[in-house]
N, C-alpha and C. Protein backbone atom coordinates (compact mmCIF):
# COMPACT_ATOMS: atom_id res chain seq x y z
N UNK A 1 88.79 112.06 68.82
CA UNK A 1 89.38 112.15 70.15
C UNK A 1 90.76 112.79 70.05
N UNK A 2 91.12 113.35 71.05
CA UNK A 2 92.05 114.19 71.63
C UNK A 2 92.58 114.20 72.43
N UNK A 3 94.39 113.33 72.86
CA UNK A 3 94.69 113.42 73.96
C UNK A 3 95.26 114.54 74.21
N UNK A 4 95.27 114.95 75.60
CA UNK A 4 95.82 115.99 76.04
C UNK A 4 96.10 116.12 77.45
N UNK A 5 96.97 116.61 78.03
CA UNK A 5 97.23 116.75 78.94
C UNK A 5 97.00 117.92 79.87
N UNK A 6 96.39 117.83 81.01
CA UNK A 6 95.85 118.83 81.40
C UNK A 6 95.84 119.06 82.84
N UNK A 7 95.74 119.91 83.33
CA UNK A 7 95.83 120.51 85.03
C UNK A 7 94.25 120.36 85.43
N UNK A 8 93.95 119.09 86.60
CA UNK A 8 92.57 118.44 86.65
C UNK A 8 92.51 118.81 87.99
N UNK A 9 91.27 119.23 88.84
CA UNK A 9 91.13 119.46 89.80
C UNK A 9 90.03 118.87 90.48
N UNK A 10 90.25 117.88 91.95
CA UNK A 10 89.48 117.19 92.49
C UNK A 10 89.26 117.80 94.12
N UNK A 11 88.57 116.74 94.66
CA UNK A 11 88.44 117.19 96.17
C UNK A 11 89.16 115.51 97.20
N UNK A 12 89.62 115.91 97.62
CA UNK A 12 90.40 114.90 98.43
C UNK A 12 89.38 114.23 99.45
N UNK A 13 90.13 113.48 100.66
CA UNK A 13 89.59 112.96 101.26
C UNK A 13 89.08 113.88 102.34
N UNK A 14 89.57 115.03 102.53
CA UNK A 14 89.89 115.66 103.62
C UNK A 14 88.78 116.83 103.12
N UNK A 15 88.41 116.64 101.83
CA UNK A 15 87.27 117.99 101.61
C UNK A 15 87.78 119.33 101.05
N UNK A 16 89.45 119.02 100.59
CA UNK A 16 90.23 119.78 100.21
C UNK A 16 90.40 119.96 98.45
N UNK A 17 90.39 121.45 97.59
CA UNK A 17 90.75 121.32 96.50
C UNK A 17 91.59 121.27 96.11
N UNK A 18 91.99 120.47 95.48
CA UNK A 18 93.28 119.92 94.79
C UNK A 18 93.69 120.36 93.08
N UNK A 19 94.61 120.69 92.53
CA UNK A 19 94.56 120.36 91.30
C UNK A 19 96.17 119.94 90.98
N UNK A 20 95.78 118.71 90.07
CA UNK A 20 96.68 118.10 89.85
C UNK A 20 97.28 118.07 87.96
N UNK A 21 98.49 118.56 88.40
CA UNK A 21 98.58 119.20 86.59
C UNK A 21 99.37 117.64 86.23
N UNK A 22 99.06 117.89 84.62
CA UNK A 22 99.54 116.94 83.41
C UNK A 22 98.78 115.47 83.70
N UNK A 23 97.28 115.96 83.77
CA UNK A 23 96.96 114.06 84.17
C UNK A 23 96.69 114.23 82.25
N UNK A 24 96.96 112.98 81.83
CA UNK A 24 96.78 112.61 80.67
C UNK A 24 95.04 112.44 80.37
N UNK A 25 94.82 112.97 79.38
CA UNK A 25 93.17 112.43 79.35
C UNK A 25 92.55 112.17 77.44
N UNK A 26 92.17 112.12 77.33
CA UNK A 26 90.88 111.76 75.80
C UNK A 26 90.01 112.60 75.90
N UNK A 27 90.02 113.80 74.92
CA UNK A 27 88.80 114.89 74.66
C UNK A 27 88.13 114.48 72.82
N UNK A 28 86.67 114.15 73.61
CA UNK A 28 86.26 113.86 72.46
C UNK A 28 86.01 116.03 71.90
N UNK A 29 86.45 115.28 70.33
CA UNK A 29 86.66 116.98 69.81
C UNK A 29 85.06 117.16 69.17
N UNK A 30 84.39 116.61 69.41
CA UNK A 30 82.31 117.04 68.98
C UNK A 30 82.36 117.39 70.54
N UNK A 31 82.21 117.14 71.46
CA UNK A 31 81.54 117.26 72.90
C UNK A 31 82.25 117.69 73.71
N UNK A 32 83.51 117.47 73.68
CA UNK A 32 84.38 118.08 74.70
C UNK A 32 84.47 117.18 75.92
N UNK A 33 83.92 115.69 76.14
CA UNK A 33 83.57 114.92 77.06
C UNK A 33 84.88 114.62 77.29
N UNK A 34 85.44 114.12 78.41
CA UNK A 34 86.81 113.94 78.94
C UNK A 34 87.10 112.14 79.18
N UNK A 35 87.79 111.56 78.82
CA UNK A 35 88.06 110.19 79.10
C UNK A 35 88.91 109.75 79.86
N UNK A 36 89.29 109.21 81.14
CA UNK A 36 90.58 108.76 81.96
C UNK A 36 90.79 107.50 81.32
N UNK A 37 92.39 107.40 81.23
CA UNK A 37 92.73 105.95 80.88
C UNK A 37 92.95 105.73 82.37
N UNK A 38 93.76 104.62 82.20
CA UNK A 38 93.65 103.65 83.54
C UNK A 38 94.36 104.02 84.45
N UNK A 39 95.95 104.61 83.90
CA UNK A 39 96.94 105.29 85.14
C UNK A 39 96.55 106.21 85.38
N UNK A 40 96.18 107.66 84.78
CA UNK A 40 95.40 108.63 85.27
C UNK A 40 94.28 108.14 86.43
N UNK A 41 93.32 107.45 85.70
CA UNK A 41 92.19 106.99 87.34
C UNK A 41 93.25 106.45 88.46
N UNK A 42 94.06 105.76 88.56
CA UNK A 42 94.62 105.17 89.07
C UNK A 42 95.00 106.09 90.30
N UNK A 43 96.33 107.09 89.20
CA UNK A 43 96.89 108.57 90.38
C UNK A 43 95.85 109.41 90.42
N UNK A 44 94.42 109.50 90.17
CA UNK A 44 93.69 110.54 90.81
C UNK A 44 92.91 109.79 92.31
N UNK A 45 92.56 108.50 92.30
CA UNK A 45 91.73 107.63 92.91
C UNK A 45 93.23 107.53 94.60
N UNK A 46 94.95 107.69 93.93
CA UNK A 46 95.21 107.62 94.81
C UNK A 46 95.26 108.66 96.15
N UNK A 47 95.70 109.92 94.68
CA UNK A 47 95.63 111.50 95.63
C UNK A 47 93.84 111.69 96.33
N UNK A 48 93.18 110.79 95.80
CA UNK A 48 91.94 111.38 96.61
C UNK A 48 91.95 110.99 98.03
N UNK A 49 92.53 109.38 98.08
CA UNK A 49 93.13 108.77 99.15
C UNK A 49 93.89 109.61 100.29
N UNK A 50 94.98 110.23 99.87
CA UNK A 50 95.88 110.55 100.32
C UNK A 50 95.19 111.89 101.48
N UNK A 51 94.18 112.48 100.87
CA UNK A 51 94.24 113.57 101.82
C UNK A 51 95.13 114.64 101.56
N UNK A 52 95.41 115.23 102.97
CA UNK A 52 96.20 116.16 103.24
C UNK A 52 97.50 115.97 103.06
N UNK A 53 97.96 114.71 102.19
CA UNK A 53 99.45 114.47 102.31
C UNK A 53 100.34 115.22 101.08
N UNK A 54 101.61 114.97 101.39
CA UNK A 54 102.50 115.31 99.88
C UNK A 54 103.65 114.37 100.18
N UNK A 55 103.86 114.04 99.22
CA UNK A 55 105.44 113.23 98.49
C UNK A 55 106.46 113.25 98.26
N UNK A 56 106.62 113.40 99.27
CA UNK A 56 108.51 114.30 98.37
C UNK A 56 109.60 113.47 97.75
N UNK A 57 109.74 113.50 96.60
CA UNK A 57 111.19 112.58 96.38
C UNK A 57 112.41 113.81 95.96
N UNK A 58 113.49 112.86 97.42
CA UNK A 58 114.35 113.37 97.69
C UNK A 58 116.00 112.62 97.16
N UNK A 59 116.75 113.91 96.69
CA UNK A 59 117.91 112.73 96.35
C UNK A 59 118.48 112.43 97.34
N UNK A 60 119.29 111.41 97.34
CA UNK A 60 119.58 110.31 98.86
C UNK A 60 120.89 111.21 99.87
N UNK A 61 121.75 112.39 98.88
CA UNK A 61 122.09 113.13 99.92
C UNK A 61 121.19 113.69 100.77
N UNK A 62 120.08 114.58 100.38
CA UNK A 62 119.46 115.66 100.59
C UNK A 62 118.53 114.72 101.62
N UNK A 63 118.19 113.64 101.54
CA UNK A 63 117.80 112.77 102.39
C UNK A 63 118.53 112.48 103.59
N UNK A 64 119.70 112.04 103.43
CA UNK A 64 120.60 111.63 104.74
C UNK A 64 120.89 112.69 104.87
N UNK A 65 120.57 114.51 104.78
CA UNK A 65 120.89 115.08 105.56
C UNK A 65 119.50 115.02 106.48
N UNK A 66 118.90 115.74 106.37
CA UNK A 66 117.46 115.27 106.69
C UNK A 66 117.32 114.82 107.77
N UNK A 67 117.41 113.24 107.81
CA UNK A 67 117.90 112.23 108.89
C UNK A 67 118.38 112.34 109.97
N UNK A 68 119.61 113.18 109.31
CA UNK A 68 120.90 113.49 110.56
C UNK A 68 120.26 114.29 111.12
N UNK A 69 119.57 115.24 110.69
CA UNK A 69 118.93 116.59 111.13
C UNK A 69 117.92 116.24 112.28
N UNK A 70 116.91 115.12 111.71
CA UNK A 70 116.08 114.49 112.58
C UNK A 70 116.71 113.59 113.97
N UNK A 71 117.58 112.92 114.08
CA UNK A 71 118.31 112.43 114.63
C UNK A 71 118.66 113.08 116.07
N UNK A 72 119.24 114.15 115.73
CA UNK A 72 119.54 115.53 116.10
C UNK A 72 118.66 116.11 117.10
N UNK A 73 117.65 116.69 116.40
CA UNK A 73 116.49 117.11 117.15
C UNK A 73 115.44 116.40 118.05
N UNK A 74 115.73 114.89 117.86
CA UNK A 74 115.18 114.00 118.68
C UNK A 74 113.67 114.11 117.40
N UNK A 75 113.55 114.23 116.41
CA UNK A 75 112.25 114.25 115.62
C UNK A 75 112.62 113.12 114.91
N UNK A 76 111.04 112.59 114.09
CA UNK A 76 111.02 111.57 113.52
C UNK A 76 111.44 112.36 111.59
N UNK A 77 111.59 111.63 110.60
CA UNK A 77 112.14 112.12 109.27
C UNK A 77 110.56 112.98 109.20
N UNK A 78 109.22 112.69 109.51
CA UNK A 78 108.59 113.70 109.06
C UNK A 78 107.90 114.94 109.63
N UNK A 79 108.55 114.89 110.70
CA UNK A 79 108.21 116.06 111.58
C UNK A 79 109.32 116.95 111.38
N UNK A 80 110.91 116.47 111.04
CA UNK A 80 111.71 116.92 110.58
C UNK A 80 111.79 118.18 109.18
N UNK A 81 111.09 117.31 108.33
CA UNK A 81 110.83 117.89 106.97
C UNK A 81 109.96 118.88 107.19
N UNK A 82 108.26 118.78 108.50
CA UNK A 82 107.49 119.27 108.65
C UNK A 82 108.03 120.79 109.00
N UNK A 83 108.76 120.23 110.37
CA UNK A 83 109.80 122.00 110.99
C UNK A 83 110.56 123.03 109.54
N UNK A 84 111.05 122.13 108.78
CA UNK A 84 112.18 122.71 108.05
C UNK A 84 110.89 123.17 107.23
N UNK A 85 109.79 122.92 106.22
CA UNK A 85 109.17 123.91 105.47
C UNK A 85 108.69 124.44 106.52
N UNK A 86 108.07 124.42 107.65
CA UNK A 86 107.27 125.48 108.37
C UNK A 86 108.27 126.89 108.38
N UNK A 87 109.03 126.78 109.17
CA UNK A 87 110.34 127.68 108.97
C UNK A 87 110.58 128.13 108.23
N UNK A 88 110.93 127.73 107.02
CA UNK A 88 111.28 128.18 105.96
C UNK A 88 110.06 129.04 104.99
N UNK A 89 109.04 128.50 105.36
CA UNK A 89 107.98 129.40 104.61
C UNK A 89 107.63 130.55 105.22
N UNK A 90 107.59 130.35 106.91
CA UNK A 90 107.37 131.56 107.63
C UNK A 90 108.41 132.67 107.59
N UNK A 91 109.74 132.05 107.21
CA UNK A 91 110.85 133.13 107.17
C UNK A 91 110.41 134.00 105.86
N UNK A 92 109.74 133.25 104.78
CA UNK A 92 109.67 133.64 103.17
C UNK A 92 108.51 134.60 103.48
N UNK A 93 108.00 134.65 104.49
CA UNK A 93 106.87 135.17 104.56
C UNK A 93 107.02 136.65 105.05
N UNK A 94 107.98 136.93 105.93
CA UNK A 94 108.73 138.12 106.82
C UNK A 94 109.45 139.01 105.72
N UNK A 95 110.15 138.81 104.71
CA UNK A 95 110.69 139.47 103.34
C UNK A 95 109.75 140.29 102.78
């Protein structure tokens, strides 16, 4: 056996492909068969959960700006975050 770490790709809840890099795994080296330990099943069983979501960890400035921002606009923190990448990707997109 062979641990290794590797970029694993599933389907979510939503019917969506996913791939999720560095899940830890066990390659047997005759077969090539793949083994999950327990935290790996764990974070794949959760992202399958999750759907269409993402995670962001933010440092607690970059957060309370955020906030203020939301505050502001009368938006909640994730419709906030939602506007600011929409924007920001569509601007990246016009370049």
């Amino acid at each position: 056996m062979i641990t290794k770490a590797i970029d694993y790709e599933i389907i979510d809840a939503l019917n969506n492909k996913v791939i999720i890099p560095g899940i830890e795994v066990d390659i047997c080296d005759t077969c090539g068969e793949k083994f999950f330990g327990y935290e790996a099943a764990v974070k794949l069983e959760e992202i399958k959960k999750k759907g269409n979501r993402v995670t962001l960890y933010l440092n607690p400035e970059l957060q309370k700006q955020i906030k203020n921002l939301a505050e502001k606009h009368e938006r909640s923190f994730n419709e906030e975050v939602n506007f600011l990448l929409e924007t920001t990707l569509s601007e990246g997109l016009r370049c």
